[in-house]
Protein backbone atom coordinates (compact mmCIF):
# COMPACT_ATOMS: atom_id res chain seq x y z
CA UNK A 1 0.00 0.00 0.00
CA UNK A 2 1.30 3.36 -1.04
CA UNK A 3 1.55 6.28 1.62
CA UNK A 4 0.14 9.23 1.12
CA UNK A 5 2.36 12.47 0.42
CA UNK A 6 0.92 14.50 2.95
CA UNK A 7 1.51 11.62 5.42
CA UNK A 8 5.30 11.21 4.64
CA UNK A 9 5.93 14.96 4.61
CA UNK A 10 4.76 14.50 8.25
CA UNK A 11 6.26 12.08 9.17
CA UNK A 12 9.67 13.91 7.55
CA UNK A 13 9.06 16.73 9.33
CA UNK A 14 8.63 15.14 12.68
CA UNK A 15 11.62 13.13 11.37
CA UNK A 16 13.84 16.29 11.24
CA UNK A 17 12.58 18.28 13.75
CA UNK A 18 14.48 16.14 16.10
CA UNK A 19 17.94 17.31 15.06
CA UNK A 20 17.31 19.98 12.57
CA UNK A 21 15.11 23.20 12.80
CA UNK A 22 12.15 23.55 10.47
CA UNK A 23 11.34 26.64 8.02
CA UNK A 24 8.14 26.57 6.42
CA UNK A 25 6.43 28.92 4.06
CA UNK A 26 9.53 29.81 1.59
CA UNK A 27 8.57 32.16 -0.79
CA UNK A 28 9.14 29.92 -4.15
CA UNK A 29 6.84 28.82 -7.10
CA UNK A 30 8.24 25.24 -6.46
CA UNK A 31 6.59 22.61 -4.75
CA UNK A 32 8.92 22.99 -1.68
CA UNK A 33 7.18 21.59 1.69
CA UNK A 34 9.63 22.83 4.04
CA UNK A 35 13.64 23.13 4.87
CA UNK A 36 15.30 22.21 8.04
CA UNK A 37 18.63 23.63 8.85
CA UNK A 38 21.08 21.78 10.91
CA UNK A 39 24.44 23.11 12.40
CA UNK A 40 26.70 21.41 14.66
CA UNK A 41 30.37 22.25 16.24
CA UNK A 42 32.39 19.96 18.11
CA UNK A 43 35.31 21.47 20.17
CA UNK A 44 38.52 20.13 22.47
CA UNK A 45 40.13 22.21 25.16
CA UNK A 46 42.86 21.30 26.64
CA UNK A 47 42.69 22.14 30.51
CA UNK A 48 40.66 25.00 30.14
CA UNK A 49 38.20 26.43 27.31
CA UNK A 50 40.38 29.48 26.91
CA UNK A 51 42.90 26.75 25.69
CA UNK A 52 41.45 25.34 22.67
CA UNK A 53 42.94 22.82 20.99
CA UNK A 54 40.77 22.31 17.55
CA UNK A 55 36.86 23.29 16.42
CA UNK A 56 34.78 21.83 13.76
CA UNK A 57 31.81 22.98 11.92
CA UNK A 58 29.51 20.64 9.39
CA UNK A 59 26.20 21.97 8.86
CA UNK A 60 23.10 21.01 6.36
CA UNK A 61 20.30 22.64 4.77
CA UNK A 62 17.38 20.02 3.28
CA UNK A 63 15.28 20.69 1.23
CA UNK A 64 12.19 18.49 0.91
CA UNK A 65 9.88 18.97 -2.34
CA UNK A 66 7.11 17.06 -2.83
CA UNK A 67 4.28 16.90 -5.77
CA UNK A 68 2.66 14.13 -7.70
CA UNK A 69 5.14 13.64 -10.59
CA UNK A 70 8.88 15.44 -11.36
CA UNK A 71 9.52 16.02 -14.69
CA UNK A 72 13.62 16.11 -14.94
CA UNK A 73 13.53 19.47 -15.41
CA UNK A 74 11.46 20.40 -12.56
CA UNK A 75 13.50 17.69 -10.57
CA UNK A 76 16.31 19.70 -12.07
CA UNK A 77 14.72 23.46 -11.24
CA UNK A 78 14.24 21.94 -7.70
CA UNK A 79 18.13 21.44 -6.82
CA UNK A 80 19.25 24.48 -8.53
CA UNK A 81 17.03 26.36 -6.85
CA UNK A 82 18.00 24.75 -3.37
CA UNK A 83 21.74 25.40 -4.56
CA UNK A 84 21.16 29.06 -5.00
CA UNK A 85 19.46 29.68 -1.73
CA UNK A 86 21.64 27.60 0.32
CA UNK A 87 25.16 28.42 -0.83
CA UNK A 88 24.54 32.20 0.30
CA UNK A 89 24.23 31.15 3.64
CA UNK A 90 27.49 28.85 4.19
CA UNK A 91 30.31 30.55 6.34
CA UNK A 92 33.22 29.48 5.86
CA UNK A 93 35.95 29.79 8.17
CA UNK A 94 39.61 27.73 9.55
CA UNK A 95 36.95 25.41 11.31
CA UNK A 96 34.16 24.71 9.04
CA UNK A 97 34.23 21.21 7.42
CA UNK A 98 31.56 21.23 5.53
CA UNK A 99 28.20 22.21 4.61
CA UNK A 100 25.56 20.35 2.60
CA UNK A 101 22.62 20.87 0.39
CA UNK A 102 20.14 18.04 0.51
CA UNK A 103 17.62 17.94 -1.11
CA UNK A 104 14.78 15.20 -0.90
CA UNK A 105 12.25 15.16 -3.46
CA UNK A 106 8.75 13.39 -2.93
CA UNK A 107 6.27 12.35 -5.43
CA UNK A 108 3.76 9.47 -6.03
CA UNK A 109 5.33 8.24 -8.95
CA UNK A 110 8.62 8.85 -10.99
CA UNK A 111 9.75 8.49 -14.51
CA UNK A 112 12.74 6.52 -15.41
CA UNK A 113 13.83 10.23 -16.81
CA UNK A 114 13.33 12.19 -13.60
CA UNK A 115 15.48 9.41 -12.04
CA UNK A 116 18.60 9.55 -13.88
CA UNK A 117 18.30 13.70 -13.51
CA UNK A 118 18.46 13.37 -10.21
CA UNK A 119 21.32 10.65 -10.35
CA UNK A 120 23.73 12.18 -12.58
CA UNK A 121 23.22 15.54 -10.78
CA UNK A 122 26.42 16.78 -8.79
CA UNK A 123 27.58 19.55 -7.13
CA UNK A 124 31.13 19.78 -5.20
CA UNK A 125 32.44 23.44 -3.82
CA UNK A 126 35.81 23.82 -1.54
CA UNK A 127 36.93 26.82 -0.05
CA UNK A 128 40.55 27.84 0.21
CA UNK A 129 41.39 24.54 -1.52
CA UNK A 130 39.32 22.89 1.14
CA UNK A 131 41.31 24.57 3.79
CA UNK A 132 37.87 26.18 4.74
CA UNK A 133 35.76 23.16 3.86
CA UNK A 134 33.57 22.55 1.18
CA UNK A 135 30.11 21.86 0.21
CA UNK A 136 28.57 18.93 -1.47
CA UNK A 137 24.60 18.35 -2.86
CA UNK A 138 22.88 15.04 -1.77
CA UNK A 139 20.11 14.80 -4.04
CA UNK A 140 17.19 11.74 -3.76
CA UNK A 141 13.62 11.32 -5.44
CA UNK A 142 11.53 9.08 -3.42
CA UNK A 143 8.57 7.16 -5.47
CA UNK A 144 6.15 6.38 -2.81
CA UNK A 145 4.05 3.95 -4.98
CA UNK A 146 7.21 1.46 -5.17
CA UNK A 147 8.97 2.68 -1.97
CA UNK A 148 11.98 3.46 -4.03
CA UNK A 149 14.83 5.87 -3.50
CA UNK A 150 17.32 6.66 -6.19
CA UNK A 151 19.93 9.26 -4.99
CA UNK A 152 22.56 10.85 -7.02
CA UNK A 153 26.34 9.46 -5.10
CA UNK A 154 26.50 11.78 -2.46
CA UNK A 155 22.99 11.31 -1.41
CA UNK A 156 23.56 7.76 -0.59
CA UNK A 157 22.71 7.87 2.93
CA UNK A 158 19.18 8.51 1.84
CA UNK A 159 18.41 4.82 0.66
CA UNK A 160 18.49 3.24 4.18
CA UNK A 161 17.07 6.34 5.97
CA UNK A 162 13.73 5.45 4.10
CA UNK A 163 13.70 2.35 3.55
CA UNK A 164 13.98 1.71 7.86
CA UNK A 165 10.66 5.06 7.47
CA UNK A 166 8.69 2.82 4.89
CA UNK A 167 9.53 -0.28 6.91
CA UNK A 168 8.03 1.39 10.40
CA UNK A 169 5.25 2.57 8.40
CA UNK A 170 4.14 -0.79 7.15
C-alpha cells in the first residue's frame, strides 16, 4: 500500500525536527514543503576552554519537495534552486568542514527520466582549496508507490534512511 504524500511529509518533518530546525512557508513557485537547517560544532580544550585545541563545523540545509510527478527538469529546477538559496548562507571559516545541500524530493510516482536527472546531478564546492571546507549536494527522489529511492552518489545515505521510514510505516 502506497503512503500518502501529505503523510510522509509529516512524518519527515517530525523526522527532522528532532535534530534539525524547520522553516516553512519559503517564498518559491516550487513545490517545496519545508527546509530544516542543521548546524553542529564539536570542540577540544585542553585544561581550560580558553585553551582550545581544535573546532569543527559541518552543517546542512534540506530541502524536501514534494508533488505528484517530477519532470527532470522540474526535478532539475528543484536542486538548482535549493543550490542558489543555500550556498549564500554557508560561512566558511579555519573550522568549518563542511556544509551540505540536501535535497529530498517526494512524489507518487517517478519516470525513469526524472530518475537519472536526479542521479547524474552533482555539485562539489571547496573553499581555500578545502582549507575552509567545502560543500557537497545530496540529491534523492523518493517514489512512494514502489517505496523506491534513487539518490545521485552523495545522497547515498538517503536509501536506508527510508527504507527503515517505509519499513516502520508498514
Amino acid at each position: 500500500m502506497a503512503i500518502a504524500r501529505a503523510d510522509i511529509l509529516d512524518v519527515l518533518k517530525d523526522s527532522y525536527g528532532a535534530y534539525y530546525s524547520i522553516v516553512e512557508n519559503v517564498n518559491t513557485e516550487l513545490p517545496l514543503g519545508f527546509r530544516a537547517d542543521y548546524a553542529a560544532r564539536d570542540e577540544r580544550y585542553w585544561l581550560t576552554k580558553s585553551v582550545k585545541i581544535w573546532g569543527n563545523e559541518k552543517n546542512e540545509f534540506c530541502y524536501v519537495f514534494a508533488a505528484e510527478a517530477f519532470s527532470p527538469e522540474l526535478a532539475e529546477a528543484c536542486m538548482e534552486w535549493a543550490l542558489q538559496d543555500g550556498l549564500p548562507r554557508v560561512k566558511p571559516h579555519p573550522e568549518h568542514q563542511c556544509t551540505n545541500i540536501k535535497v529530498v524530493l517526494v512524489a507518487d510516482s517517478v519516470d525513469e527520466a526524472t530518475a537519472k536527472a536526479v542521479q547524474k546531478k552533482h555539485f562539489t564546492k571547496n573553499y581555500k582549496f578545502g582549507l575552509h571546507g567545502y560543500s557537497n549536494l545530496l540529491a534523492g527522489i523518493v517514489d512512494l508507490g514502489t517505496e523506491k529511492t534513487v539518490t545521485n552518489r552523495e545522497g547515498h545515505e538517503l536509501v536506508p534512511y527510508f527504507k527503515k521510514l517505509f519499513a516502520a510505516r508498514a
